[in-house]
N, C-alpha and C. Protein backbone atom coordinates (compact mmCIF):
# COMPACT_ATOMS: atom_id res chain seq x y z
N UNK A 1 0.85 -1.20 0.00
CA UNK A 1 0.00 0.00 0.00
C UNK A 1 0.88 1.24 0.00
N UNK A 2 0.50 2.11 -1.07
CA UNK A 2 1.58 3.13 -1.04
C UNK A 2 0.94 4.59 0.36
N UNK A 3 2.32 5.38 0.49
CA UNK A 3 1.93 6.36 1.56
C UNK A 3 0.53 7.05 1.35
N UNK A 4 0.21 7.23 0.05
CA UNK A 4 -0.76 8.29 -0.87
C UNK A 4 -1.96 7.54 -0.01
N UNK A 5 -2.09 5.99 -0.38
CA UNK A 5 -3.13 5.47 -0.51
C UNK A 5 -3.38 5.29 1.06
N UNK A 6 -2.66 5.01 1.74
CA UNK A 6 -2.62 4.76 3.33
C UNK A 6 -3.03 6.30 3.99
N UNK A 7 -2.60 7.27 3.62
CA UNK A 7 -3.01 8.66 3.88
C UNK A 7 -4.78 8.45 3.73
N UNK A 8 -5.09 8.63 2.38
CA UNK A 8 -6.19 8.91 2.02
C UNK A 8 -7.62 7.66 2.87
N UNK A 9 -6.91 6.81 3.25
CA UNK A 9 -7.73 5.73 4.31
C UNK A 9 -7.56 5.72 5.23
N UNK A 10 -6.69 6.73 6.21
CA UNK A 10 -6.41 7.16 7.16
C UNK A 10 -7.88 8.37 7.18
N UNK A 11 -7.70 9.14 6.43
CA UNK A 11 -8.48 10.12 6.49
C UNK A 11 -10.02 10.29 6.85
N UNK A 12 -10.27 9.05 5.23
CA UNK A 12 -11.69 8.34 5.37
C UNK A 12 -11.97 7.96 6.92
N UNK A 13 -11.04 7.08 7.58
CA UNK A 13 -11.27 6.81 8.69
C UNK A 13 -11.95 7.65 9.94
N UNK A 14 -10.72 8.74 9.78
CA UNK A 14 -11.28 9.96 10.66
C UNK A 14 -12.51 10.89 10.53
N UNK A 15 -12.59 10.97 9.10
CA UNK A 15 -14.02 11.18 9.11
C UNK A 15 -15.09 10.62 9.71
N UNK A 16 -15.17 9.56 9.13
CA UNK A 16 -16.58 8.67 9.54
C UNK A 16 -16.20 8.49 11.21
N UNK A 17 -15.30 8.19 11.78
CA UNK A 17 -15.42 8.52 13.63
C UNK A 17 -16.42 10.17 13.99
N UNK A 18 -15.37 11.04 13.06
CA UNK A 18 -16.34 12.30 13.50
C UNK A 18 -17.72 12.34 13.32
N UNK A 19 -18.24 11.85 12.15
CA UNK A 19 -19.70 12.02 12.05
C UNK A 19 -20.66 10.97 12.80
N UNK A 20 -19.52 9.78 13.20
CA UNK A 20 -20.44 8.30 13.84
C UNK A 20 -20.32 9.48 15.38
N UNK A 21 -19.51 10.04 15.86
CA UNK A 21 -19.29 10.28 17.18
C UNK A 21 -20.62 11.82 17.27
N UNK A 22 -20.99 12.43 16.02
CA UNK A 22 -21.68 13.55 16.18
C UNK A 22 -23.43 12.35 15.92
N UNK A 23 -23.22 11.96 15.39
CA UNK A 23 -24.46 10.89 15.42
C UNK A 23 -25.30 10.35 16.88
N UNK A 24 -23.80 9.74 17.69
CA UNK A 24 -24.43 9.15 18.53
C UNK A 24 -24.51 10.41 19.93
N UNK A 25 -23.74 11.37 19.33
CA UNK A 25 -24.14 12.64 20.58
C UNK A 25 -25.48 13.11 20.50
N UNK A 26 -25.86 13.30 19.00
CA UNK A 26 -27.44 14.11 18.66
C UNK A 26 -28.54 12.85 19.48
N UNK A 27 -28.36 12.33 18.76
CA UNK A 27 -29.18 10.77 19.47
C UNK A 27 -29.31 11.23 20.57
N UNK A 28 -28.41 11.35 21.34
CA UNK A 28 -28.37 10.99 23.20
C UNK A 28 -29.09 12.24 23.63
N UNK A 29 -28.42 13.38 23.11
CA UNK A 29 -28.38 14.88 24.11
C UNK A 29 -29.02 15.96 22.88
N UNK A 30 -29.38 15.48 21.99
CA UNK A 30 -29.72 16.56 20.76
C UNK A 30 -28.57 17.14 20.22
N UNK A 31 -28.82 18.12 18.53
CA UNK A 31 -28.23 18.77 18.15
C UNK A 31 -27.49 19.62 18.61
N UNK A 32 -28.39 20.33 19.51
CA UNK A 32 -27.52 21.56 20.30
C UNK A 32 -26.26 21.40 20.88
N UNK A 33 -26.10 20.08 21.55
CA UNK A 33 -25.14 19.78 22.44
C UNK A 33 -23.97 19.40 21.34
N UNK A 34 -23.96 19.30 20.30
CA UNK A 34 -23.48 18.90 19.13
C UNK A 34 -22.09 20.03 18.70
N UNK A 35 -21.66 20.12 19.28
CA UNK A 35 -20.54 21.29 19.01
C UNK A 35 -18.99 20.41 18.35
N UNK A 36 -18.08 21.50 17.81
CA UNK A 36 -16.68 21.55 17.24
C UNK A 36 -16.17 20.65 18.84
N UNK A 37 -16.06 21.63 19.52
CA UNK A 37 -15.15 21.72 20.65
C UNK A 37 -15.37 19.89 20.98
N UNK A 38 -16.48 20.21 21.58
CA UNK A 38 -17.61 18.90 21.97
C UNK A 38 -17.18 17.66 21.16
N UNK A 39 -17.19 17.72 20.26
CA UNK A 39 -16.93 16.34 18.99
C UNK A 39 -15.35 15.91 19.48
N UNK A 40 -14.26 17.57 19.26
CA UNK A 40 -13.29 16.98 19.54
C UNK A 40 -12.44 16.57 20.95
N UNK A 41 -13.35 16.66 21.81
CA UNK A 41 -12.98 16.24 22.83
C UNK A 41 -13.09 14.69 23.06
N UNK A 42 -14.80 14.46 22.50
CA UNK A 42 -15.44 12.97 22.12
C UNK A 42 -14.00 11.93 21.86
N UNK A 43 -13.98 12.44 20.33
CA UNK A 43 -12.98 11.79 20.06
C UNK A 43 -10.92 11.69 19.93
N UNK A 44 -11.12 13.04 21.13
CA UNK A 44 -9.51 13.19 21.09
C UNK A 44 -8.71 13.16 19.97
N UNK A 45 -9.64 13.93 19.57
CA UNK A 45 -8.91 15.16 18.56
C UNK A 45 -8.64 16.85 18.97
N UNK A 46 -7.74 17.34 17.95
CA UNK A 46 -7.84 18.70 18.25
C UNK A 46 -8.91 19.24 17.36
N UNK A 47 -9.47 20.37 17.87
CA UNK A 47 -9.89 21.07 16.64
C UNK A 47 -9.58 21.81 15.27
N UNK A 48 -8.57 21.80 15.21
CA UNK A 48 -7.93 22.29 14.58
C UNK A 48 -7.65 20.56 13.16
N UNK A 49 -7.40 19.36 13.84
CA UNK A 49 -7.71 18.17 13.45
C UNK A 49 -9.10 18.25 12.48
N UNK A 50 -9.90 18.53 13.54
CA UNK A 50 -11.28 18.43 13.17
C UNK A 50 -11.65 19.38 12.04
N UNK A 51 -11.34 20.61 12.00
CA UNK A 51 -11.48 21.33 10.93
C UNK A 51 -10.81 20.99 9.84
N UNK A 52 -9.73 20.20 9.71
CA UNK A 52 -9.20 19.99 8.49
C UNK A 52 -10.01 18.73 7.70
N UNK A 53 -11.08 18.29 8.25
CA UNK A 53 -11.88 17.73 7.67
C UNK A 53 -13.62 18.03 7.45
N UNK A 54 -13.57 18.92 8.00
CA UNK A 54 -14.95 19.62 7.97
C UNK A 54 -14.79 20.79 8.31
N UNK A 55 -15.70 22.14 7.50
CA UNK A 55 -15.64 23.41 7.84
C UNK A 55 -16.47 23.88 9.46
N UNK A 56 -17.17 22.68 9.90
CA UNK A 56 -17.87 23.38 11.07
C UNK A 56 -18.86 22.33 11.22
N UNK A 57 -19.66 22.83 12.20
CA UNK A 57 -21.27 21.81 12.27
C UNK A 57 -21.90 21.66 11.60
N UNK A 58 -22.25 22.38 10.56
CA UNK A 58 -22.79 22.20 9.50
C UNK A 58 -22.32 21.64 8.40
N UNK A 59 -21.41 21.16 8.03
CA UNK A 59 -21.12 20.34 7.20
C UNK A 59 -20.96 19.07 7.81
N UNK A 60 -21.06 18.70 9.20
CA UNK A 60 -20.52 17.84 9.87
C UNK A 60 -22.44 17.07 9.81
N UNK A 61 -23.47 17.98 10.01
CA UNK A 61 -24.46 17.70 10.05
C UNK A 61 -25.29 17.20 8.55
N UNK A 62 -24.68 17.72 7.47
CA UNK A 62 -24.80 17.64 6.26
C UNK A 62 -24.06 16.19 6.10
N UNK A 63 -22.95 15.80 6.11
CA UNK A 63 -22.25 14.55 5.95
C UNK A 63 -23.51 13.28 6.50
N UNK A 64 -23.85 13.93 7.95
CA UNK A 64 -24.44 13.00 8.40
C UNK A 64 -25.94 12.71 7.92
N UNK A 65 -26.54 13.54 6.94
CA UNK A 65 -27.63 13.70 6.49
C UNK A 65 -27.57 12.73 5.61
N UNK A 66 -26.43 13.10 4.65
CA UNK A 66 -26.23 12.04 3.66
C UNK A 66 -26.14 10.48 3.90
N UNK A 67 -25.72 10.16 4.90
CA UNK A 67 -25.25 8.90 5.48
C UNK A 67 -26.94 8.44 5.76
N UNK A 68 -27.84 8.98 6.08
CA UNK A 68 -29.07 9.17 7.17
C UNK A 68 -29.70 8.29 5.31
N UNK A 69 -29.43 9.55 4.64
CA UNK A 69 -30.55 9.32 3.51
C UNK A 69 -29.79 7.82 2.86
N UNK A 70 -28.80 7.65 2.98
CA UNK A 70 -27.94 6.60 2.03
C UNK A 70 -29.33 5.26 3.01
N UNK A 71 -28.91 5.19 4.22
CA UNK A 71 -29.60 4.53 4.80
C UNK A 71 -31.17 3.91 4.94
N UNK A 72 -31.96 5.23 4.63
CA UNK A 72 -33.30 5.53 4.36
C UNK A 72 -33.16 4.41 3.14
N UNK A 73 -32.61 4.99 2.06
CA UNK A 73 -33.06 4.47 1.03
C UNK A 73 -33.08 2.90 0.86
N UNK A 74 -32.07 2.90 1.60
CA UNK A 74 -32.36 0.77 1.79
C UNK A 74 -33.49 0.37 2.47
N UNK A 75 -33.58 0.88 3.71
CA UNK A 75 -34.95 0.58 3.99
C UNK A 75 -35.88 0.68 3.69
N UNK A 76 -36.33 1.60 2.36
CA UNK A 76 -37.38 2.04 1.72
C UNK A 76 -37.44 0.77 0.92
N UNK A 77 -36.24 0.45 0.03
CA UNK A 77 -35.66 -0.40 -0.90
C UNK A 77 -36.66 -1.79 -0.12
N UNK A 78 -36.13 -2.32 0.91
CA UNK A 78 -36.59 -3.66 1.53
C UNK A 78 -37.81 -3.45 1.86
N UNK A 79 -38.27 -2.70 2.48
CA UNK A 79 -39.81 -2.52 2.54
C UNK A 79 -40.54 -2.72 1.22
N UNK A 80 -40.13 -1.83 0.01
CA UNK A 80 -41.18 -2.17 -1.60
C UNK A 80 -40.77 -3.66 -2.01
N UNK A 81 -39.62 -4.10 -1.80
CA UNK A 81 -39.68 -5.23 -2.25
C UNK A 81 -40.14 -6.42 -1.44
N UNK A 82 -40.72 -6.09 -0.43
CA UNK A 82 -41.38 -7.12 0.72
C UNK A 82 -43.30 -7.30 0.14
N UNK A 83 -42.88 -6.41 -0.72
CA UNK A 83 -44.33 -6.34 -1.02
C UNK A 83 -45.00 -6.61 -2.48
N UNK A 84 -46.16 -7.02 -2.85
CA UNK A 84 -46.55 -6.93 -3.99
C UNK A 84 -47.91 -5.84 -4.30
N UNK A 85 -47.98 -4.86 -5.94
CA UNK A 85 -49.21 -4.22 -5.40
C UNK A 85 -49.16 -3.22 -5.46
N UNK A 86 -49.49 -2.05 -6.04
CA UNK A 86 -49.31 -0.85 -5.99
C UNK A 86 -49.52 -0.11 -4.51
N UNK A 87 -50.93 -0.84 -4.17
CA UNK A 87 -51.28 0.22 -2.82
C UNK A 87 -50.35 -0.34 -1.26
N UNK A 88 -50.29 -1.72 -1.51
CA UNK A 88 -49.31 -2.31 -1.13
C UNK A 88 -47.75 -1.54 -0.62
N UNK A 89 -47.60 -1.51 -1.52
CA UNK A 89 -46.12 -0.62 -1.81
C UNK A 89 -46.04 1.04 -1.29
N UNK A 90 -47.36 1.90 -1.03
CA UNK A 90 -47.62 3.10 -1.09
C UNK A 90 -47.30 2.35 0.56
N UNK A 91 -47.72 1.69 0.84
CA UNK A 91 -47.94 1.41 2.23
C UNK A 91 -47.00 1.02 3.09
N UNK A 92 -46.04 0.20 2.41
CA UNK A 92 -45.03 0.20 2.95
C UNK A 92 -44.15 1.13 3.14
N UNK A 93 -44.07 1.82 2.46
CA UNK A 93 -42.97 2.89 2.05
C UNK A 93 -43.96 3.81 3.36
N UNK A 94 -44.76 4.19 3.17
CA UNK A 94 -45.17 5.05 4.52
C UNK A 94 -44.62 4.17 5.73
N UNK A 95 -45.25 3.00 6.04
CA UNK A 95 -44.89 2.53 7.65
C UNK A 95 -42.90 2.35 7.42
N UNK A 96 -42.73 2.11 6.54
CA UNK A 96 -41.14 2.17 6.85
C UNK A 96 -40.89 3.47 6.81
N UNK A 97 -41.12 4.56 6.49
CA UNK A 97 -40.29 6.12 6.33
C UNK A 97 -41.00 6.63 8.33
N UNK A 98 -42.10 6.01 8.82
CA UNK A 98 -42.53 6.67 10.09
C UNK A 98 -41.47 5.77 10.62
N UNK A 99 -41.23 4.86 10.20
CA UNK A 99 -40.37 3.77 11.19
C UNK A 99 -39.39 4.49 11.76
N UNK A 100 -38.54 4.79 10.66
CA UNK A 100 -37.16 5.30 10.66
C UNK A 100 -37.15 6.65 11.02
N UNK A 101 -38.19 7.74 10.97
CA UNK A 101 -38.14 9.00 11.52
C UNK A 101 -38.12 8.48 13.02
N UNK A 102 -39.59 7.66 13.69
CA UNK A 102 -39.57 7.62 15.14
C UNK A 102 -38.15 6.85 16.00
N UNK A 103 -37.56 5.64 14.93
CA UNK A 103 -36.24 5.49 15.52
C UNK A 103 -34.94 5.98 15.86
N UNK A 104 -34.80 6.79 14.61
CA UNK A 104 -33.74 8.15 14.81
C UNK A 104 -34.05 9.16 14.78
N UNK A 105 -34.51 10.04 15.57
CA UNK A 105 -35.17 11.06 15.42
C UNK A 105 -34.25 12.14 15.11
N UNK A 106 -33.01 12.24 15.62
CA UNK A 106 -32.16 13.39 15.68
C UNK A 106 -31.83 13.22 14.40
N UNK A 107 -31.02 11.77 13.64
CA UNK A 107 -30.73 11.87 12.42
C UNK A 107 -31.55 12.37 11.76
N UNK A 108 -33.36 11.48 11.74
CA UNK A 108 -34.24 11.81 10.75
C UNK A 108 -34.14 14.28 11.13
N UNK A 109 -33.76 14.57 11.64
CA UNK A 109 -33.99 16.04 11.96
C UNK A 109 -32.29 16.79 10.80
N UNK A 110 -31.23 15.46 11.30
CA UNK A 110 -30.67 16.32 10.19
C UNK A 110 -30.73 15.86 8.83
N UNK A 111 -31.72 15.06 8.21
CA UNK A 111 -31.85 14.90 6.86
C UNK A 111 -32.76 15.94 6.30
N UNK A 112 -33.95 16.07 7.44
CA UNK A 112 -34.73 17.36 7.05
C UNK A 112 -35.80 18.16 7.68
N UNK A 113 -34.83 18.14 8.43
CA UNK A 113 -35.86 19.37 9.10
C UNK A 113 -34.69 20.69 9.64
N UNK A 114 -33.47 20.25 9.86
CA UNK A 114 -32.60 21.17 10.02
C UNK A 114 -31.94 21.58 8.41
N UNK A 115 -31.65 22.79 8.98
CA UNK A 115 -30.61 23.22 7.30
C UNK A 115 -29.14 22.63 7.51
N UNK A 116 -29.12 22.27 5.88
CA UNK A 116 -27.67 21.86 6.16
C UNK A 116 -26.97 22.00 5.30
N UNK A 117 -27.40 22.70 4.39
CA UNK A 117 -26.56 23.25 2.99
C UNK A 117 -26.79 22.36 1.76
N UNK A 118 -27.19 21.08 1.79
CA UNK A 118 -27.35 20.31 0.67
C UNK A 118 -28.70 20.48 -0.24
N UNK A 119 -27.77 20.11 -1.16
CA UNK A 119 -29.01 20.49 -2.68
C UNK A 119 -30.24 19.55 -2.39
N UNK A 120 -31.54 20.26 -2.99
CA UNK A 120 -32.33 19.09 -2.51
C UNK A 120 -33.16 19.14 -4.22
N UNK A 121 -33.54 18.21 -4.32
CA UNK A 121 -34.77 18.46 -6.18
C UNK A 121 -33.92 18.57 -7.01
N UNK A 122 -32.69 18.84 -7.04
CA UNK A 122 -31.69 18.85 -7.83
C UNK A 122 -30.86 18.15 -8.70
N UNK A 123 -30.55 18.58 -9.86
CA UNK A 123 -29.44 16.88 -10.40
C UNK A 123 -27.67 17.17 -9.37
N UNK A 124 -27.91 18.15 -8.65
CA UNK A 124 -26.57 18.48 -7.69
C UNK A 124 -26.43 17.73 -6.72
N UNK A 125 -28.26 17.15 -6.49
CA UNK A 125 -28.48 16.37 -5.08
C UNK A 125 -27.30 15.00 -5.00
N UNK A 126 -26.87 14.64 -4.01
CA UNK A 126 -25.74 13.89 -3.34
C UNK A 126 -26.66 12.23 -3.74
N UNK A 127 -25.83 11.33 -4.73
CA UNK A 127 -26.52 10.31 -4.74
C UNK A 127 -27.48 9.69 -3.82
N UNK A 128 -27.37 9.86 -2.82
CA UNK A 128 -27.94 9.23 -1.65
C UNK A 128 -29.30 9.71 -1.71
N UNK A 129 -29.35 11.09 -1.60
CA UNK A 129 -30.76 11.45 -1.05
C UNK A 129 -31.44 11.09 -2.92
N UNK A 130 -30.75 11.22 -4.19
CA UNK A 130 -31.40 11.09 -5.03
C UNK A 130 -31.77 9.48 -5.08
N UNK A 131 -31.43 7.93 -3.96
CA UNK A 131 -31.65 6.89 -3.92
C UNK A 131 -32.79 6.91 -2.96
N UNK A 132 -32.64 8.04 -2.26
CA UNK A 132 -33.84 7.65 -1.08
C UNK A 132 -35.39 8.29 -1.97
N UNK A 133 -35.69 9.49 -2.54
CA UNK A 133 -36.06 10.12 -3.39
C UNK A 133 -36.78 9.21 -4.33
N UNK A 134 -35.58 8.19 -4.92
CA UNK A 134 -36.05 7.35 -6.11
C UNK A 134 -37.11 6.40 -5.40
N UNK A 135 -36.81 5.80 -4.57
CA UNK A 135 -37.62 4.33 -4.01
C UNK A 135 -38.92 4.94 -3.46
N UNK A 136 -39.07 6.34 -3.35
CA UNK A 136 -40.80 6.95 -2.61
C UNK A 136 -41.24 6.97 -4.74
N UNK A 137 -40.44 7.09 -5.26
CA UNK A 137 -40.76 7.44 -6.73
C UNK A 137 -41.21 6.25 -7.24
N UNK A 138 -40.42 4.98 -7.15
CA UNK A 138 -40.66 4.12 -7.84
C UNK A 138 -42.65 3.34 -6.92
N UNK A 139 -42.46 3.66 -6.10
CA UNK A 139 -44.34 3.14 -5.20
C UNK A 139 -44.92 4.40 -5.88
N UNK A 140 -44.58 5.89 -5.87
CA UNK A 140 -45.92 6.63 -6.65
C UNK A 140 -46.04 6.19 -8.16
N UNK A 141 -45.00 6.21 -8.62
CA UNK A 141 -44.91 6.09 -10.31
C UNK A 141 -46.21 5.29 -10.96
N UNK A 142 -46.74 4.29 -10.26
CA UNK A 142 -47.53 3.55 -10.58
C UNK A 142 -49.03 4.23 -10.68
N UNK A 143 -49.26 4.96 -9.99
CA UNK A 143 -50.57 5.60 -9.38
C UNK A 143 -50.82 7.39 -10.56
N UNK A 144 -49.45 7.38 -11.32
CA UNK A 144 -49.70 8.88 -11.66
C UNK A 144 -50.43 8.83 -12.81
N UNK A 145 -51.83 9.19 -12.93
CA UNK A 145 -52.61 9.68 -14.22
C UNK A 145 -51.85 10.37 -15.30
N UNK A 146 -52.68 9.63 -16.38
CA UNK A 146 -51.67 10.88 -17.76
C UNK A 146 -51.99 11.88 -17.79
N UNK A 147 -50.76 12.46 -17.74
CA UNK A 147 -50.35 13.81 -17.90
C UNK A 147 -49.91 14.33 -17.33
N UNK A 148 -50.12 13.98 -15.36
CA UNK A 148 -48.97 13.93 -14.65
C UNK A 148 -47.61 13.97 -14.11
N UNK A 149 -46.69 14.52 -13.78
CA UNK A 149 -45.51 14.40 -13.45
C UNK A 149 -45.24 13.37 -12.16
N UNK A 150 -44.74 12.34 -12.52
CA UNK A 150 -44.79 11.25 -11.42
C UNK A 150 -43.93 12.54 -10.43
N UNK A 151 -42.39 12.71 -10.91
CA UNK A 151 -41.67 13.74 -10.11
C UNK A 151 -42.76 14.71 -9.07
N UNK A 152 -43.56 15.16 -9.69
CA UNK A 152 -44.33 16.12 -8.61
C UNK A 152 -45.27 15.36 -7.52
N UNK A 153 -45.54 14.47 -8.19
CA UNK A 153 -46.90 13.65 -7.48
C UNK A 153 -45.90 13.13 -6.18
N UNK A 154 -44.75 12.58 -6.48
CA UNK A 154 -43.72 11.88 -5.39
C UNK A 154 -43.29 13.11 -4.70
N UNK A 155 -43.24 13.90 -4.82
CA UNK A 155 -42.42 15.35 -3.71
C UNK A 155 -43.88 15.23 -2.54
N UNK A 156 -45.36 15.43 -3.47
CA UNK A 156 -46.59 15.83 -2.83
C UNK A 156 -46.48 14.64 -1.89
N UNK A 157 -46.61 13.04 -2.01
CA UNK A 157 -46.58 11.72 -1.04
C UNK A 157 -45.42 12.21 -0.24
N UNK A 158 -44.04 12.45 -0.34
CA UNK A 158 -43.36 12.61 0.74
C UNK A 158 -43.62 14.04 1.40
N UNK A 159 -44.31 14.87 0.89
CA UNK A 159 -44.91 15.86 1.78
C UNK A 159 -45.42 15.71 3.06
N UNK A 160 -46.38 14.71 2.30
CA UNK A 160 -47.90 14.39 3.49
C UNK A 160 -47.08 13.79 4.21
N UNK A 161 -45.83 12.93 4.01
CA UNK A 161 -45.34 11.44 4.83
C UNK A 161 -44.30 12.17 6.11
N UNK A 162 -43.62 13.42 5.03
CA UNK A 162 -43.16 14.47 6.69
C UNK A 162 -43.99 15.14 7.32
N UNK A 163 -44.78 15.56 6.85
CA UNK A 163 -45.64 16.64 7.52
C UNK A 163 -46.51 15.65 8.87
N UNK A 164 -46.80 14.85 8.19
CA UNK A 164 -47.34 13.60 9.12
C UNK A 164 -46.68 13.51 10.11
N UNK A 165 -45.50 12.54 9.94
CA UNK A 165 -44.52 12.02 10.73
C UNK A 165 -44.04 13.50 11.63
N UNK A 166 -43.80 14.83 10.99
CA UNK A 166 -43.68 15.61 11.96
C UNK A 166 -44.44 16.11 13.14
N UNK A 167 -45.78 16.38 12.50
CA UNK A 167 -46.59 16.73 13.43
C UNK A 167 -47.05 15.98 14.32
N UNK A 168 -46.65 14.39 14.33
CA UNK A 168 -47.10 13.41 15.20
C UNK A 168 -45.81 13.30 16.70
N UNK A 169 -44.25 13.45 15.74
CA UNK A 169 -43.14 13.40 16.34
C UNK A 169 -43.55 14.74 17.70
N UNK A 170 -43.96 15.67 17.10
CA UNK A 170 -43.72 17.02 17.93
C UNK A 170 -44.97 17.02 19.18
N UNK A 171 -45.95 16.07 18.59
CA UNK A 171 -47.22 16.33 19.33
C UNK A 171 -48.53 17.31 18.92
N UNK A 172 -47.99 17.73 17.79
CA UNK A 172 -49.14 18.81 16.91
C UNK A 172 -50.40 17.60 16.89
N UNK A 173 -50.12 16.76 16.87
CA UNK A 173 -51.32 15.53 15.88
C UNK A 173 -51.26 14.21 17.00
N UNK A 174 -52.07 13.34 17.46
CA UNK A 174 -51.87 12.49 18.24
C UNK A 174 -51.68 11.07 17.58
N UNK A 175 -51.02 10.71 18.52
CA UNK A 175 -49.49 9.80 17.99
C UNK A 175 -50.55 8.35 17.70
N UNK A 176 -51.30 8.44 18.71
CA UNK A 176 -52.71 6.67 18.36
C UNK A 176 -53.06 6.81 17.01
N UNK A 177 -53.41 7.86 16.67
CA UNK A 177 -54.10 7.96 14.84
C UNK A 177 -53.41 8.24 13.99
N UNK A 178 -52.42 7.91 14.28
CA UNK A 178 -51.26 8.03 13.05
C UNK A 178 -51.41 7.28 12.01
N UNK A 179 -51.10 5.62 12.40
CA UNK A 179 -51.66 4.81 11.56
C UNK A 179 -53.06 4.89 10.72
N UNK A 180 -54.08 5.54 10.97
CA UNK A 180 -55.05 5.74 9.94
C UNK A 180 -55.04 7.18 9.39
N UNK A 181 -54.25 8.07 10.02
CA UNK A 181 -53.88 9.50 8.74
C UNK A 181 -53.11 8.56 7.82
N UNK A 182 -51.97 7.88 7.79
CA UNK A 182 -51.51 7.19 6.71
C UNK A 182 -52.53 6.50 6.05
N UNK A 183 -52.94 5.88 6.54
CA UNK A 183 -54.87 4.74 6.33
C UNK A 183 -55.16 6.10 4.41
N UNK A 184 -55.42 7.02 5.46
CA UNK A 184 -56.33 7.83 4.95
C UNK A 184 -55.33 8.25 3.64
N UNK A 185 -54.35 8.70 3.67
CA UNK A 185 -53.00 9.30 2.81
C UNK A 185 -53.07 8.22 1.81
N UNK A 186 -52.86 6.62 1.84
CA UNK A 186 -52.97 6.39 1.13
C UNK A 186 -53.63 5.61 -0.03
N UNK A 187 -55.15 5.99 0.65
CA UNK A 187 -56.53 5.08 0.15
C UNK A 187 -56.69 6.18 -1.25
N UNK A 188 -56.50 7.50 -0.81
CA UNK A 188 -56.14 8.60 -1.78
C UNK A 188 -55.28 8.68 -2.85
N UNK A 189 -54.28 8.19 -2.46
CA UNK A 189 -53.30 8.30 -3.29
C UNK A 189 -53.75 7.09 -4.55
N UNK A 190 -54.26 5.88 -3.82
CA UNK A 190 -54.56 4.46 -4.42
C UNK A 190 -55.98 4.49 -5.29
N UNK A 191 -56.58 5.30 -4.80
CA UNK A 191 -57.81 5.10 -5.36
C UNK A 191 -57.92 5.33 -6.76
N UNK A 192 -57.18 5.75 -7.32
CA UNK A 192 -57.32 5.99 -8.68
C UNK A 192 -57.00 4.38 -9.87
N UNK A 193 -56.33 3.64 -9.23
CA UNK A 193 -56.01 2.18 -9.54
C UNK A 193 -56.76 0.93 -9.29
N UNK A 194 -56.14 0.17 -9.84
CA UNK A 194 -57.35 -0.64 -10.12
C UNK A 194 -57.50 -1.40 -8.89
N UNK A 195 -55.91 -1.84 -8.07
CA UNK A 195 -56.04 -1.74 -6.68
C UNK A 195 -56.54 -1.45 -5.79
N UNK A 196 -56.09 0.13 -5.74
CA UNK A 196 -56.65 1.01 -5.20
C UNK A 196 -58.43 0.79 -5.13
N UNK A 197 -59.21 0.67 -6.15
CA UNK A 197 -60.33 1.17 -6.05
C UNK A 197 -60.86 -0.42 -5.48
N UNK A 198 -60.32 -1.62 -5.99
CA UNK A 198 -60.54 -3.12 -5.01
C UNK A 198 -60.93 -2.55 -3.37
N UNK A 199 -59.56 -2.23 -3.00
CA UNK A 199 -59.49 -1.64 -1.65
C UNK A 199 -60.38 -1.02 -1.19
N UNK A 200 -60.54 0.05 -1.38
CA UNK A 200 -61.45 1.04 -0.70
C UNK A 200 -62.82 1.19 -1.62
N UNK A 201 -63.30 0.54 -2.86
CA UNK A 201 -64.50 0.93 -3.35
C UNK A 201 -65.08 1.72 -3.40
N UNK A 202 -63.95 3.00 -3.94
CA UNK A 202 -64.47 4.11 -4.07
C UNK A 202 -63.96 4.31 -5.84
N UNK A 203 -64.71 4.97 -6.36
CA UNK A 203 -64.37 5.55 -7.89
C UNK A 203 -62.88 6.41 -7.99
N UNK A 204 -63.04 6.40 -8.79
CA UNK A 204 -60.94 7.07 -9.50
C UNK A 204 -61.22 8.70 -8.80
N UNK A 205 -60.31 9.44 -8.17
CA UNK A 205 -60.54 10.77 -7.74
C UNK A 205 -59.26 11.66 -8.61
């Protein structure tokens, strides 16, 4: 292994400690507690260490966003493929995306609900979030009427699926009826299919 290459996996290394070590601080004690100083004490580093791999908390929170969404998207991934079915699939992808907000909450906060500088709707967007993105795309795609932009129809489903999941997380909305606002999110979304309309026996909306 040459010095170059041993450097540059040295580095990788130190990264991913900093962002696993700002991960499991948000988790425990929240963002706030989430500081430069703080991280490099965690991991006995200097700061000065620490900055030569990240400009600050915010990129430190951004790294970890990415990692958050890389993650998301597998689980989205195993959830649609556990399933057969259009409405099926709408459904999974909801109970797995509440899953993973109520299990990590601090992560699910820096993928999106905190700012963190990353492109979002974008072809700039960081593969990851464009994998997590794709798999809510590939369960609407099925459901979009012609003429439609599947792209828009999938931003509108992960709308409802944060707005949901947020207002339930915070206490705006009570946490028992969660499961049937989703119920409800996606009898809507379904009803227009041939599925869909099996299901709920209601006409195309």
């Amino acid at each position: 292994m040459s010095i170059q290459t041993r450097r540059e996996r040295e580095r990788a290394e130190r990264e991913q400690l900093i962002v696993k070590a700002a991960r499991e601080l948000a988790e425990a004690e929240g963002w706030d507690a989430v500081t430069t100083r703080r991280l490099a004490a965690e991991i006995e580093y200097s700061q000065p260490v620490l900055y030569s791999h990240f400009k600050g908390k915010d990129a430190i929170m951004a790294a970890v966003a990415v990692e958050g969404c890389a993650e998301l998207a597998l689980e989205l991934r195993a959830a649609r493929a556990a399933t057969t079915g259009t409405r099926e699939s709408l459904a999974a992808i909801g109970a797995a995306y509440t899953t993973f907000a109520r299990r990590r909450p601090a992560l699910y906060d820096a993928m999106f609900t905190h700012m963190v500088g990353l492109p979002f709707a974008t072809p700039q967007a960081p593969p990851a979030l464009q994998e997590a993105f794709g798999e809510i795309l590939s369960a609407v795609r099925p459901v979009t009427a012609p003429g439609e932009d599947p792209g828009l129809l999938t931003e509108t489903y992960w709308a409802c699926l944060h707005g949901l999941t947020t207002l339930m997380r915070s206490g705006r909305l009570p946490e028992k009826a969660h499961d049937q606002r989703l119920q409800l999110l996606i009898d809507h979304f379904a009803a227009g299919t041939e599925a869909g309309r099996a299901t709920t026996g209601r006409p195309p909306v």
